[in-house]
Protein backbone atom coordinates (compact mmCIF):
# COMPACT_ATOMS: atom_id res chain seq x y z
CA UNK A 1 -14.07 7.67 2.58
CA UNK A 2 -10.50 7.48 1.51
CA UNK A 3 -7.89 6.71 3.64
CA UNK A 4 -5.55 8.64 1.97
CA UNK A 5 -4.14 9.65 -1.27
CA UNK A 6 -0.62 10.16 -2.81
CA UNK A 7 0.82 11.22 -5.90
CA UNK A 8 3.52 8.99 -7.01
CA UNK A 9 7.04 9.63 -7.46
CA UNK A 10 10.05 8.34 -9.33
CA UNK A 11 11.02 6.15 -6.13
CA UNK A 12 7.68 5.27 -5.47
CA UNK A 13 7.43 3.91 -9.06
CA UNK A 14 10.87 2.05 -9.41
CA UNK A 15 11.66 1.00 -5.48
CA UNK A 16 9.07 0.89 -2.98
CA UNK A 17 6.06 2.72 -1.79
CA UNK A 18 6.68 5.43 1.01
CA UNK A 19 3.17 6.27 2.78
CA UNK A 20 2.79 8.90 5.17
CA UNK A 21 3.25 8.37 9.09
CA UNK A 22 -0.85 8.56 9.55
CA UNK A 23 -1.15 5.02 7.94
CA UNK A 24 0.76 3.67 10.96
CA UNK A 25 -2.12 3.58 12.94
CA UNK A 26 -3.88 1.39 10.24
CA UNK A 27 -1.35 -0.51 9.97
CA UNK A 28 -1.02 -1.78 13.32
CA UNK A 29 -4.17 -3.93 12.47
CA UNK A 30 -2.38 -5.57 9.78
CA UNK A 31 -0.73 -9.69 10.35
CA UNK A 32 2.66 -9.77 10.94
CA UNK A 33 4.84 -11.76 8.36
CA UNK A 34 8.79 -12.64 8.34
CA UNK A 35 10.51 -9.09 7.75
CA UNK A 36 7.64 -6.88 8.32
CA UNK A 37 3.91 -6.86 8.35
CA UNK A 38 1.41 -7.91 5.55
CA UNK A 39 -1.15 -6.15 3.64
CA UNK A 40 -3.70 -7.15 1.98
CA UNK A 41 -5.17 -4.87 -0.40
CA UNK A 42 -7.79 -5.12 -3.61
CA UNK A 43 -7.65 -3.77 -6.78
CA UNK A 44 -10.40 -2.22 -8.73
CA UNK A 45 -10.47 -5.78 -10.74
CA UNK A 46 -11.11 -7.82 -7.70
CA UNK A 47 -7.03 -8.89 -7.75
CA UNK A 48 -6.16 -9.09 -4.03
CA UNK A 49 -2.48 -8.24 -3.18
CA UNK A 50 -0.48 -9.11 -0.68
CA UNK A 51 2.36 -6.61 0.10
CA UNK A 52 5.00 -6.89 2.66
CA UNK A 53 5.73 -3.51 4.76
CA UNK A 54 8.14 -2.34 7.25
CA UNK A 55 8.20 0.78 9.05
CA UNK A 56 11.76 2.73 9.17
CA UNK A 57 12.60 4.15 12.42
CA UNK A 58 13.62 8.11 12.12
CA UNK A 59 12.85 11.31 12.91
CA UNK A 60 9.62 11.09 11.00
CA UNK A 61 8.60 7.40 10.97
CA UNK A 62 7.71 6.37 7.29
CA UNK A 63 5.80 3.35 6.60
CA UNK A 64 7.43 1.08 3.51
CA UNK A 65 5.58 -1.27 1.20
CA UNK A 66 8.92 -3.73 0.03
CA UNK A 67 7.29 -6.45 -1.41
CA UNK A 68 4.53 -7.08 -3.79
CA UNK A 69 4.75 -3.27 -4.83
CA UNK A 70 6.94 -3.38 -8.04
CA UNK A 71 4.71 -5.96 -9.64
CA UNK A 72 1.81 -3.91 -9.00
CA UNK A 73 3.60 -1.49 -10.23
CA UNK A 74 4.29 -3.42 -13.35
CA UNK A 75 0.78 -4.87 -13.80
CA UNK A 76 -0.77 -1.60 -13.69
CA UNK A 77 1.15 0.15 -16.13
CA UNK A 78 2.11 3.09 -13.60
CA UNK A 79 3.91 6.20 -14.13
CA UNK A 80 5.28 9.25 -12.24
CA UNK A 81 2.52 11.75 -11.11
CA UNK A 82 0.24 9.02 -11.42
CA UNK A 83 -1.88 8.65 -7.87
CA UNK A 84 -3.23 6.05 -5.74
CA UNK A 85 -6.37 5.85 -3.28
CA UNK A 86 -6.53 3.45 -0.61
CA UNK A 87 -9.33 2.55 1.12
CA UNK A 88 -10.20 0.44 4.22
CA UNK A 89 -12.60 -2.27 3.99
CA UNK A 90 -13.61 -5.14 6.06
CA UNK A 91 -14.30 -8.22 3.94
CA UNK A 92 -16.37 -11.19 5.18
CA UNK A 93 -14.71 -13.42 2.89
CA UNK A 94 -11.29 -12.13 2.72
CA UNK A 95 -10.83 -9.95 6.01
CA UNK A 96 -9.63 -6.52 6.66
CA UNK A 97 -7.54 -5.18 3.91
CA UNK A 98 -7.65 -2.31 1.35
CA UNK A 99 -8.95 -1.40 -1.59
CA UNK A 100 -6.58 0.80 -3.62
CA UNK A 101 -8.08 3.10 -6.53
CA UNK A 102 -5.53 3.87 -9.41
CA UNK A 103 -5.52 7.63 -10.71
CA UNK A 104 -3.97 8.23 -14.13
């Protein structure tokens, strides 16, 4: 089951990735880091990557993904109205992180 799914936009492509508030929760789970919280998450290749996230305070909380993203970014080839699908998973080998499905 996905966790969730979002259509990208131009920000999301050239800046960082905003996620909605209801991947806080998940979130929470995550290891801190220096400037934010870490994030492991796996491609559909088997490339596991570590992003760096911070959560801006607000009116509507907004969780950030600030480092890591823009290469991904890059490495996939990814465009505006292109879409992403994470997914949680519990590794034995690697421990919890995501799984991230790229929709073109």
């Amino acid at each position: 089951m996905a966790s969730f799914f979002k259509v990208l936009t131009k920000i999301d492509i050239e800046r960082t990735l905003s996620l909605p508030d209801s991947c806080l929760q998940a979130l929470q789970q995550s290891q801190r880091s220096h400037g934010g919280k870490k994030l492991k998450v796996k491609d559909d290749i088997g490339i596991l990557w570590n992003f760096r996230c911070t959560i801006r305070p607000g009116a509507v909380r907004r969780l950030h993904i600030v480092s890591g993203w823009v290469q991904f970014v890059r490495f996939k080839r990814l465009n505006t109205g292109d879409a992403i699908v994470l997914y949680k998973d519990d590794d034995t080998v690697t421990g919890p992180h995501y799984k991230i499905e790229v929709v073109k």
